[in-house]
N, C-alpha and C. Protein backbone atom coordinates (compact mmCIF):
# COMPACT_ATOMS: atom_id res chain seq x y z
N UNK A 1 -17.42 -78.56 -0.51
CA UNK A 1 -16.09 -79.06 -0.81
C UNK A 1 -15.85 -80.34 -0.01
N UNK A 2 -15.34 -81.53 -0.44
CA UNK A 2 -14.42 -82.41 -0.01
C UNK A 2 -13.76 -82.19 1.07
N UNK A 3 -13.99 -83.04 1.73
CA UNK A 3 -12.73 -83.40 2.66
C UNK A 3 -11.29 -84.14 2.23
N UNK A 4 -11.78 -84.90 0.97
CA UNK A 4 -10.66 -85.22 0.55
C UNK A 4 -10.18 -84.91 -0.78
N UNK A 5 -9.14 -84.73 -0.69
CA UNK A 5 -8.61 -84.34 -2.31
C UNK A 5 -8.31 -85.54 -3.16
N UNK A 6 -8.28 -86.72 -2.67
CA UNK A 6 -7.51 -88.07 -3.55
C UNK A 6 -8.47 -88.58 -3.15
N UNK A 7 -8.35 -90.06 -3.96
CA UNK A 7 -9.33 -91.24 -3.76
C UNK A 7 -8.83 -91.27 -2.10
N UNK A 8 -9.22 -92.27 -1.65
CA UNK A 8 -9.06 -92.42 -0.14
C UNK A 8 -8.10 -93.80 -0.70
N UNK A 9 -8.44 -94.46 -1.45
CA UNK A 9 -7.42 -95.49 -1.73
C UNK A 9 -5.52 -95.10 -2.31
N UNK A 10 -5.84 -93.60 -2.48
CA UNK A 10 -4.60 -92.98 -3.45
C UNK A 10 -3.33 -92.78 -2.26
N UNK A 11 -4.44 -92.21 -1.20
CA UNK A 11 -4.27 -91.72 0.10
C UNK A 11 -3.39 -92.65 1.10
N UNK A 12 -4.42 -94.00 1.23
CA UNK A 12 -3.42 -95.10 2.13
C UNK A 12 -2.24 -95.68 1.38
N UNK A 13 -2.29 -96.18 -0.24
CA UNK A 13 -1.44 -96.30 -1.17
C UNK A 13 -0.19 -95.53 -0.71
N UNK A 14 -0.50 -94.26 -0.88
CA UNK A 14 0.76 -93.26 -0.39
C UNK A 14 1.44 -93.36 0.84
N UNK A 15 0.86 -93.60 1.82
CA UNK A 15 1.29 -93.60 3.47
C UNK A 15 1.93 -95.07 3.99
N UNK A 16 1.64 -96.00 2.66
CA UNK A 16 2.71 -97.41 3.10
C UNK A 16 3.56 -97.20 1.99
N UNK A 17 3.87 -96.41 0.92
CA UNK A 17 4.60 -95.97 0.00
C UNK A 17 4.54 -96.99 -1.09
N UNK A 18 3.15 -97.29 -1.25
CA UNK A 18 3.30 -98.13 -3.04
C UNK A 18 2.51 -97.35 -4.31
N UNK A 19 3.09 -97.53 -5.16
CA UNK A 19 2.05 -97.36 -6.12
C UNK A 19 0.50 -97.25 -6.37
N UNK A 20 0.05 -96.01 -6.38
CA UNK A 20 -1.50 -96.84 -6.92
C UNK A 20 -1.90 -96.33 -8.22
N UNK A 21 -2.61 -96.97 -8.46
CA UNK A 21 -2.99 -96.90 -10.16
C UNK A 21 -4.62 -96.51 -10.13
N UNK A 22 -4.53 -95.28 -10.80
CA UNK A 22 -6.53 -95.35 -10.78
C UNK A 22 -6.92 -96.53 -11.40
N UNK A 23 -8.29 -97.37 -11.09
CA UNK A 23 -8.56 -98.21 -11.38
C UNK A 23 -9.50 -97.68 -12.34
N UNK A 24 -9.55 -98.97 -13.78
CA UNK A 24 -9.73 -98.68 -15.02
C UNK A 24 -10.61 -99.73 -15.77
N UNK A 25 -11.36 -99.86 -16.37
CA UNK A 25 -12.05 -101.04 -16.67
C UNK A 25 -12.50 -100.76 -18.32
N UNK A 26 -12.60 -101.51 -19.51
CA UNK A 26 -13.17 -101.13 -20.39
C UNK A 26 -13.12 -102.67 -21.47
N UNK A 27 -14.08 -102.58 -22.56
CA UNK A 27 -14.14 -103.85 -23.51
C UNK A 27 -15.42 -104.58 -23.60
N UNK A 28 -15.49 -104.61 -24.38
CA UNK A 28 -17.00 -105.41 -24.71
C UNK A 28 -16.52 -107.21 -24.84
N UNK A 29 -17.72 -108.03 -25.06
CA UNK A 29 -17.60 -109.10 -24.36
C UNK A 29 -16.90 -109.71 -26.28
N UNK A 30 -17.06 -109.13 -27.11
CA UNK A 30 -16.70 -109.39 -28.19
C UNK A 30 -14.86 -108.96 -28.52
N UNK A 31 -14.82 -107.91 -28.22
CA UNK A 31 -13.75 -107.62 -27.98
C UNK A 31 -12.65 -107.49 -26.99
N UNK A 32 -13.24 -108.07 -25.90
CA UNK A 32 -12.37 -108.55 -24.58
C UNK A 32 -12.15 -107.56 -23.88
N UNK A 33 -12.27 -107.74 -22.60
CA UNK A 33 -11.45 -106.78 -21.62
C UNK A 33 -10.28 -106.89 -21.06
N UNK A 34 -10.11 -105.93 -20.62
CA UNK A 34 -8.82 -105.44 -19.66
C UNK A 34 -9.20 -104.27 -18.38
N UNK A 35 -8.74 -105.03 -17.58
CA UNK A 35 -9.17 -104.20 -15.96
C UNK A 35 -7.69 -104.05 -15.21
N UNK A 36 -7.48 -102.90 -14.75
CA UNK A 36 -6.47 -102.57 -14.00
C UNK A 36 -7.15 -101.96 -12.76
N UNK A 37 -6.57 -102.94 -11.90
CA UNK A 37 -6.60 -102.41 -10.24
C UNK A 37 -5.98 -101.28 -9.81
N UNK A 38 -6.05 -100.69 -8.76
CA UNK A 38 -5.94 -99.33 -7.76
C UNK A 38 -4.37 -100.31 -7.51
N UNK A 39 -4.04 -101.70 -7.32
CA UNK A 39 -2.87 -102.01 -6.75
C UNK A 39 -1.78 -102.69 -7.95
N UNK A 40 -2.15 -102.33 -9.11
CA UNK A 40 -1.46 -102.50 -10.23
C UNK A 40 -1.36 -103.82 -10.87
N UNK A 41 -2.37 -104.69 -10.04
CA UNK A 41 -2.85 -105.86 -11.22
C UNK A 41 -3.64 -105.84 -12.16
N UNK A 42 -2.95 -106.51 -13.50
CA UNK A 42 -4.18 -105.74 -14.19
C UNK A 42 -4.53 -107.57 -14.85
N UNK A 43 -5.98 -107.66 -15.20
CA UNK A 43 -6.59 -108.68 -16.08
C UNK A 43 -6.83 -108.65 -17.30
N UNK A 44 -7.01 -109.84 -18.39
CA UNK A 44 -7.12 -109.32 -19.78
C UNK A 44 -7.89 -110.78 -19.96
N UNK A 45 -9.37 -110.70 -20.41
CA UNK A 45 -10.10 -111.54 -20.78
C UNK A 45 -10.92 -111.30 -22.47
N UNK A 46 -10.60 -112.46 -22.91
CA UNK A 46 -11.00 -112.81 -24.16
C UNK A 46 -11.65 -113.91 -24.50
N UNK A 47 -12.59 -113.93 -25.30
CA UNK A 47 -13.23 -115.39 -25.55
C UNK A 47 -13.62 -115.57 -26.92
N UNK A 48 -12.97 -116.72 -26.94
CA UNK A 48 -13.80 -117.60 -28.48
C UNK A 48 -14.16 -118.75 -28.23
N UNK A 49 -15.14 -118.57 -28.71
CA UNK A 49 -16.50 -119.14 -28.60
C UNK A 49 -17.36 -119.81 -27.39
N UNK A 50 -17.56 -120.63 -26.44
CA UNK A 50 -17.18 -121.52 -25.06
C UNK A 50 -16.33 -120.88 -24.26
N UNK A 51 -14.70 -120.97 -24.80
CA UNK A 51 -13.75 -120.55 -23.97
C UNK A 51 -13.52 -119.01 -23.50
N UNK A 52 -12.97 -119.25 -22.61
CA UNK A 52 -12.50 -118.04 -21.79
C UNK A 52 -11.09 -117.78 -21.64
N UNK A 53 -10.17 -117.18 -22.53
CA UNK A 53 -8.15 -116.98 -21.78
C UNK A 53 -8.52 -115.97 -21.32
N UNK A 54 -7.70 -115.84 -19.71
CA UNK A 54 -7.60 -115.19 -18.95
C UNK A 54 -6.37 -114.70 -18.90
N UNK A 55 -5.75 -113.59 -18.81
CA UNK A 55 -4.05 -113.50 -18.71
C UNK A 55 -3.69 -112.50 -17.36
N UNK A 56 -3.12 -112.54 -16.51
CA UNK A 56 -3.07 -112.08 -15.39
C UNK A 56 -1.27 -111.33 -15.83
N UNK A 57 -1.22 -109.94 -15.33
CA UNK A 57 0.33 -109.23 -14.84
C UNK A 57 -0.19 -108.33 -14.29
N UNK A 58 0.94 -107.78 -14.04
CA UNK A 58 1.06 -106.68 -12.89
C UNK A 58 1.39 -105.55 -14.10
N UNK A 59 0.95 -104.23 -13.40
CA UNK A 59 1.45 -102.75 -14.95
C UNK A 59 3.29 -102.86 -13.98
N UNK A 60 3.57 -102.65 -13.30
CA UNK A 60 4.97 -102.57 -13.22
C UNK A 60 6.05 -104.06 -13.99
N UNK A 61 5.26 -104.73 -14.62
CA UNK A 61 5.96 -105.60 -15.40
C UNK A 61 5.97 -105.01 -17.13
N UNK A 62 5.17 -104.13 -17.07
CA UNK A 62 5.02 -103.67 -18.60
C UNK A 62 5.95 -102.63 -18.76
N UNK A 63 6.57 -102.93 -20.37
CA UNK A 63 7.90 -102.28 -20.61
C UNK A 63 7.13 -101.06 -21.84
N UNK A 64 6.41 -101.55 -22.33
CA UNK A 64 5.78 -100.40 -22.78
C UNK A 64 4.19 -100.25 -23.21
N UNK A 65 3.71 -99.66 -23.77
CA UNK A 65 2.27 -99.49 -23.99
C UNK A 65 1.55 -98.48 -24.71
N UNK A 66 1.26 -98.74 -26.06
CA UNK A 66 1.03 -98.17 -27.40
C UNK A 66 -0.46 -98.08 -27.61
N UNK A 67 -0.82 -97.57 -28.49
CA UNK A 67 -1.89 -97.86 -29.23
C UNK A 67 -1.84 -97.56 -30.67
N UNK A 68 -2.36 -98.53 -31.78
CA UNK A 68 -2.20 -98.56 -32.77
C UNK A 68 -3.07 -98.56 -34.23
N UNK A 69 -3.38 -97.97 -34.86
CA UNK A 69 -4.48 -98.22 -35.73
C UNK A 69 -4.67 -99.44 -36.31
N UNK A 70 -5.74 -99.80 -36.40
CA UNK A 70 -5.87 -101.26 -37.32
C UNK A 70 -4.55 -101.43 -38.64
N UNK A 71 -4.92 -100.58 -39.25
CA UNK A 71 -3.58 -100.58 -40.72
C UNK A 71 -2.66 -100.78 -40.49
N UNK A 72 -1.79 -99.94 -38.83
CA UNK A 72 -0.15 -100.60 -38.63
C UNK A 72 -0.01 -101.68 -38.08
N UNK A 73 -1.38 -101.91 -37.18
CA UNK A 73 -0.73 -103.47 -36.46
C UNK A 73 -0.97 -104.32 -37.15
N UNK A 74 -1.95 -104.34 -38.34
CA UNK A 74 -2.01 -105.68 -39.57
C UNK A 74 -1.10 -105.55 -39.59
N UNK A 75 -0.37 -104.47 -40.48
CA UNK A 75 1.03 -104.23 -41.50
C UNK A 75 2.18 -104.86 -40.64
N UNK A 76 2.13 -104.15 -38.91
CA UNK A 76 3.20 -104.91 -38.47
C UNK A 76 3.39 -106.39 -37.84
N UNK A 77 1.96 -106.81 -37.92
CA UNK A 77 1.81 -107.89 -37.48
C UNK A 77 1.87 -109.18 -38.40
N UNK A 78 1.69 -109.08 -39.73
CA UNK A 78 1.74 -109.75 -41.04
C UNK A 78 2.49 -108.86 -42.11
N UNK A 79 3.71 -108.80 -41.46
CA UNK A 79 4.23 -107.50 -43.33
C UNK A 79 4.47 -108.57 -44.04
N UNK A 80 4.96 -109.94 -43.99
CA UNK A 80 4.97 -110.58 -45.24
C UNK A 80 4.48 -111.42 -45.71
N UNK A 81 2.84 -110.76 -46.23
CA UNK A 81 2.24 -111.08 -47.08
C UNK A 81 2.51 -110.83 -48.29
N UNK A 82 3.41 -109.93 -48.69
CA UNK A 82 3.28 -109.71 -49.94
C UNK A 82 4.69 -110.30 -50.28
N UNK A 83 5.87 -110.85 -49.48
CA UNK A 83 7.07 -111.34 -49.71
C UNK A 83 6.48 -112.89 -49.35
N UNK A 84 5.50 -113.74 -48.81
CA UNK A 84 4.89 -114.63 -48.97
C UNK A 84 3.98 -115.06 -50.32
N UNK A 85 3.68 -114.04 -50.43
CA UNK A 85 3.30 -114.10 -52.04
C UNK A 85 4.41 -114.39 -53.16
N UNK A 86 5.26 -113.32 -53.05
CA UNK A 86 5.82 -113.77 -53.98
C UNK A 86 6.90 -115.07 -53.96
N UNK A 87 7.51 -115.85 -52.63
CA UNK A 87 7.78 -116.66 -52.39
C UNK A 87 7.23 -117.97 -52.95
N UNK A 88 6.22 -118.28 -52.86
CA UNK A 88 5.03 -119.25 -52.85
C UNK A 88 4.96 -119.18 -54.42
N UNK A 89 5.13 -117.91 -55.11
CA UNK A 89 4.57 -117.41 -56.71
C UNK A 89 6.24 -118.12 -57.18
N UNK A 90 7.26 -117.60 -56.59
CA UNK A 90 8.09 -118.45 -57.21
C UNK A 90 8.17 -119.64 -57.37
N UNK A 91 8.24 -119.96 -56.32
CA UNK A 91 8.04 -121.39 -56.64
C UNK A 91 7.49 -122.53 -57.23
N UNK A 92 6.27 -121.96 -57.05
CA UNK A 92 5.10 -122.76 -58.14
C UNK A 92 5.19 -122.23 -59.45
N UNK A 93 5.45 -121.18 -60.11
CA UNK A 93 5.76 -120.87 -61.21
C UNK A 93 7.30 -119.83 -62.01
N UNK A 94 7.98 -120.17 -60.89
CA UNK A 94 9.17 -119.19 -61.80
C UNK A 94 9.40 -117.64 -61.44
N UNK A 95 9.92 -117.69 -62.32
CA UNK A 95 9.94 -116.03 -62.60
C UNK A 95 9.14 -115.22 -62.69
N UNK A 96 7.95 -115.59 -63.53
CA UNK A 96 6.23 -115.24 -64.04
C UNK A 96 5.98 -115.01 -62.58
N UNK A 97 6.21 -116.29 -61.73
CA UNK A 97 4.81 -116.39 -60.40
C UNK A 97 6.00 -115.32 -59.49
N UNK A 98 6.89 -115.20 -59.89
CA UNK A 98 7.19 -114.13 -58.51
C UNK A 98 6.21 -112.47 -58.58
N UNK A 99 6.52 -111.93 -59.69
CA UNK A 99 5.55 -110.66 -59.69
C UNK A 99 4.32 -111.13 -59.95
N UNK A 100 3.55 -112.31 -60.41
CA UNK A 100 2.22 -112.46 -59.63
C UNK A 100 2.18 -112.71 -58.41
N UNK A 101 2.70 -113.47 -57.65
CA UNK A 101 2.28 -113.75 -56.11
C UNK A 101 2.64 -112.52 -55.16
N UNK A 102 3.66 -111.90 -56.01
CA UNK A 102 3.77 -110.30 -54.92
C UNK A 102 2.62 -109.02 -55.24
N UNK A 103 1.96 -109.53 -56.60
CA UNK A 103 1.07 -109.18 -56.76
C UNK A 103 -0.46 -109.38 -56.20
N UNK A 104 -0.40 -110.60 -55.83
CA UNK A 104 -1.48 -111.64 -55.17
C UNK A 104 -1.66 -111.17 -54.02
N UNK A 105 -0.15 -111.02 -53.10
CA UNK A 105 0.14 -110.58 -52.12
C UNK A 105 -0.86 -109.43 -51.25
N UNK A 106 -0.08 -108.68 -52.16
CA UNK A 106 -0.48 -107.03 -52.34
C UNK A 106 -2.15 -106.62 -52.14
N UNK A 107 -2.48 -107.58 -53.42
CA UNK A 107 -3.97 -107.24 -53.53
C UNK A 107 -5.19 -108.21 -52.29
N UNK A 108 -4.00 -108.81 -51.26
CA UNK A 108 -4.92 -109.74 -49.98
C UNK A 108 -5.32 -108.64 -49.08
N UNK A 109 -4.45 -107.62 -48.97
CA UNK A 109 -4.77 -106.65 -47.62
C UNK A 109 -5.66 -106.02 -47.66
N UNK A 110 -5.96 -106.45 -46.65
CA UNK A 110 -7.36 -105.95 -45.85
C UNK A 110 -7.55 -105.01 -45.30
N UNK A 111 -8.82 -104.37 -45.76
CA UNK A 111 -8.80 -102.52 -45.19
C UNK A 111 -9.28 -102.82 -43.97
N UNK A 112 -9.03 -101.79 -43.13
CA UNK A 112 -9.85 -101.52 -42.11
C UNK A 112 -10.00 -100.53 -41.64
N UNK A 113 -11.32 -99.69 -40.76
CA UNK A 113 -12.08 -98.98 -40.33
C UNK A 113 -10.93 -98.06 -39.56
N UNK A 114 -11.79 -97.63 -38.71
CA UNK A 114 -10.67 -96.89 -37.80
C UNK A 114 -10.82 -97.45 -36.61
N UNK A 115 -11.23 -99.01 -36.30
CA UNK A 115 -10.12 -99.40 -35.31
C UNK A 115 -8.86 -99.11 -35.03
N UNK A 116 -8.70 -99.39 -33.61
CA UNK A 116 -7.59 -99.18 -32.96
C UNK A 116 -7.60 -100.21 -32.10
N UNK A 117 -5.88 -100.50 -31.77
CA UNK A 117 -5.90 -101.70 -31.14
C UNK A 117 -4.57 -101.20 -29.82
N UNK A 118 -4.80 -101.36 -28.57
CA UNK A 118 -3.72 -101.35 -27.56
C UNK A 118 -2.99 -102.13 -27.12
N UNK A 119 -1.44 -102.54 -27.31
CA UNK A 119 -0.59 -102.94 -27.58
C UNK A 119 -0.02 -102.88 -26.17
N UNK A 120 0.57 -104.14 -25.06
CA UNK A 120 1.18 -103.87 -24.17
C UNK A 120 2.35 -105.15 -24.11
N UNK A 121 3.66 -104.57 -23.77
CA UNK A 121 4.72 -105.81 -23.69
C UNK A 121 5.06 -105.52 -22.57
N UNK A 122 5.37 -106.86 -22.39
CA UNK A 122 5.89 -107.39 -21.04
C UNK A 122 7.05 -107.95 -20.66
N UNK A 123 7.79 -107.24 -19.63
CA UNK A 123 9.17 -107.96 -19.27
C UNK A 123 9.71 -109.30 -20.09
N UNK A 124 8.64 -109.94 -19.62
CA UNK A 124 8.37 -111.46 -19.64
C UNK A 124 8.59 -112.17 -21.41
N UNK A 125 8.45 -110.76 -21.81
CA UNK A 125 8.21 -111.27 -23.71
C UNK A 125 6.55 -111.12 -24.19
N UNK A 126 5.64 -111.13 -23.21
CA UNK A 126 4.61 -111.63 -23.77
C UNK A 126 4.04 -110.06 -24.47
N UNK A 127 3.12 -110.20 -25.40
CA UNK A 127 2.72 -109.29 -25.65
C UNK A 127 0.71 -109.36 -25.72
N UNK A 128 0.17 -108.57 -25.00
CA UNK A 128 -1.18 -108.24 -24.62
C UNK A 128 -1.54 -107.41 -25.71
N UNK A 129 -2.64 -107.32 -26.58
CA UNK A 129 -3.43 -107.08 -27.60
C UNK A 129 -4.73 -106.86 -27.81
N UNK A 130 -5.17 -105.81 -27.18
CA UNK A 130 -7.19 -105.44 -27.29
C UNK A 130 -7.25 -104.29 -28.14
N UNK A 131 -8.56 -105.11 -28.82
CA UNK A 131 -9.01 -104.41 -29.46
C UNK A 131 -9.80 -103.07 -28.88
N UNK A 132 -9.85 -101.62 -29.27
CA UNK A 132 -10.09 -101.27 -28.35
C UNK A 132 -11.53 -100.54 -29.36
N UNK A 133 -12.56 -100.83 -29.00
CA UNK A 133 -13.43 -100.16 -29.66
C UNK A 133 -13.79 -98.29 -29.40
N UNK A 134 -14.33 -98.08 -30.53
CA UNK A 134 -14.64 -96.49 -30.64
C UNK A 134 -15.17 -95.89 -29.32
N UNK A 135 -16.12 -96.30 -28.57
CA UNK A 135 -16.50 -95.81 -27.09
C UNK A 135 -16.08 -96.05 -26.10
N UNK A 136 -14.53 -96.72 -26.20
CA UNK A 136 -13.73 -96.63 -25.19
C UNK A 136 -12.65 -96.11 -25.71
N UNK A 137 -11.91 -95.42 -26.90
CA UNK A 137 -11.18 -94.75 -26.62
C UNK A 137 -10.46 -93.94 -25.64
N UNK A 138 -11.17 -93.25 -25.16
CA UNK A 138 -10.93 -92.20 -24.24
C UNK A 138 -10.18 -93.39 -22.92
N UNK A 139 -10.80 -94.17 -22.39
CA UNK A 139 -10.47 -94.90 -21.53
C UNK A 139 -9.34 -96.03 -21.91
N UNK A 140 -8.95 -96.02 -22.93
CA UNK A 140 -7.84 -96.98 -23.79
C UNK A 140 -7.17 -96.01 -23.41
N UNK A 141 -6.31 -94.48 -23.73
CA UNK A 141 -5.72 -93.54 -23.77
C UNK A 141 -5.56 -93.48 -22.41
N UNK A 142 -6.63 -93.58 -21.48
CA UNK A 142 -6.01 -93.10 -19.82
C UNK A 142 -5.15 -94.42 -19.47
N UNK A 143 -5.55 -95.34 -19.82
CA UNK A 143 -4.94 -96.56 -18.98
C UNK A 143 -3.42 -96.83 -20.13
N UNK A 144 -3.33 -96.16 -21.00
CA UNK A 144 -2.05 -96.57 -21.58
C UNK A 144 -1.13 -95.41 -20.40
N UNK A 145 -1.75 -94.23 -21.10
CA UNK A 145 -0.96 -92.99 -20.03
C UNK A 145 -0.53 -93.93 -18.37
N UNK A 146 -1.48 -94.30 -18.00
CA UNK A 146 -0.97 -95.04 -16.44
C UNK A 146 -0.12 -95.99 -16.46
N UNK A 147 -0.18 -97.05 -17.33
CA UNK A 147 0.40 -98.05 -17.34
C UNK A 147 2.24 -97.75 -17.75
N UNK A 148 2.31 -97.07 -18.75
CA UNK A 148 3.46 -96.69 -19.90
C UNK A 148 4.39 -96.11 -18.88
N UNK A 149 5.15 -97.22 -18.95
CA UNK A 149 6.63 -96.57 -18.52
C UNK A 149 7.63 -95.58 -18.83
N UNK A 150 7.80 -95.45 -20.12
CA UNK A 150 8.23 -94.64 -21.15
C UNK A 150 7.54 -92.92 -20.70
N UNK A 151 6.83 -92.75 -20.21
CA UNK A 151 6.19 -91.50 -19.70
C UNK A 151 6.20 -90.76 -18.57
């Protein structure tokens, strides 16, 4: 048996009275990471192509923290495609192009797999977005549970 029951970091965390956060790491280099520290900074790196965005907060700035299937965060992230369709259909043709372009609309969406994507907002407005692939699930789910205020 242990001598200790907690991380040893959970331990001093506690005895100056801050927060600690198990530290959490997950994301492939395609789909970006996100790392949360034992002291509640967390990182979020993404790259296309050359570049590197880096986005730096703290989890006590996050107001909430979801996770979402591919299908709702398209849907909620673009719902009007199909009221862009038919917008665009009016216009260029009338009456005709409105139920084609909401038709046009309709028939753009894109299936997807069973991705899942983790969703975090911030005081600040900003909102953080990884994709979270199938073999990190499990570790998407612990670090929302830590982070999520709402809980």
């Amino acid at each position: 048996m242990s001598i200790w029951s907690k991380p040893i970091g959970q331990v001093l965390a506690e005895r100056k009275g801050k927060p600690y956060y198990r530290p959490t790491t997950f994301g492939t280099a395609r789909t970006g990471t996100i790392q949360l520290k034992s002291d509640g900074r967390m990182l979020h790196h993404t790259t296309e192509g050359f570049t590197v965005n880096r986005e730096r907060f703290n989890a006590a700035d996050v107001t909430s923290a979801t996770i979402e299937t591919a299908a709702d965060y398209v849907e909620r992230a673009s719902g009007g495609r199909v009221a862009g369709g038919a917008v665009a259909g009016t216009v260029l043709l009338g009456p005709l192009g409105l139920a084609l372009g909401a038709g046009a609309g309709a028939l753009a969406k894109k299936k997807y797999g069973g991705a899942e994507y983790l969703i975090i907002e911030l005081s600040d407005g900003r909102v953080v977005t990884v994709e979270v692939a199938r073999k990190h699930a499990i570790q998407a789910r612990r670090l929302r549970d830590a982070i999520d205020p709402g809980k």
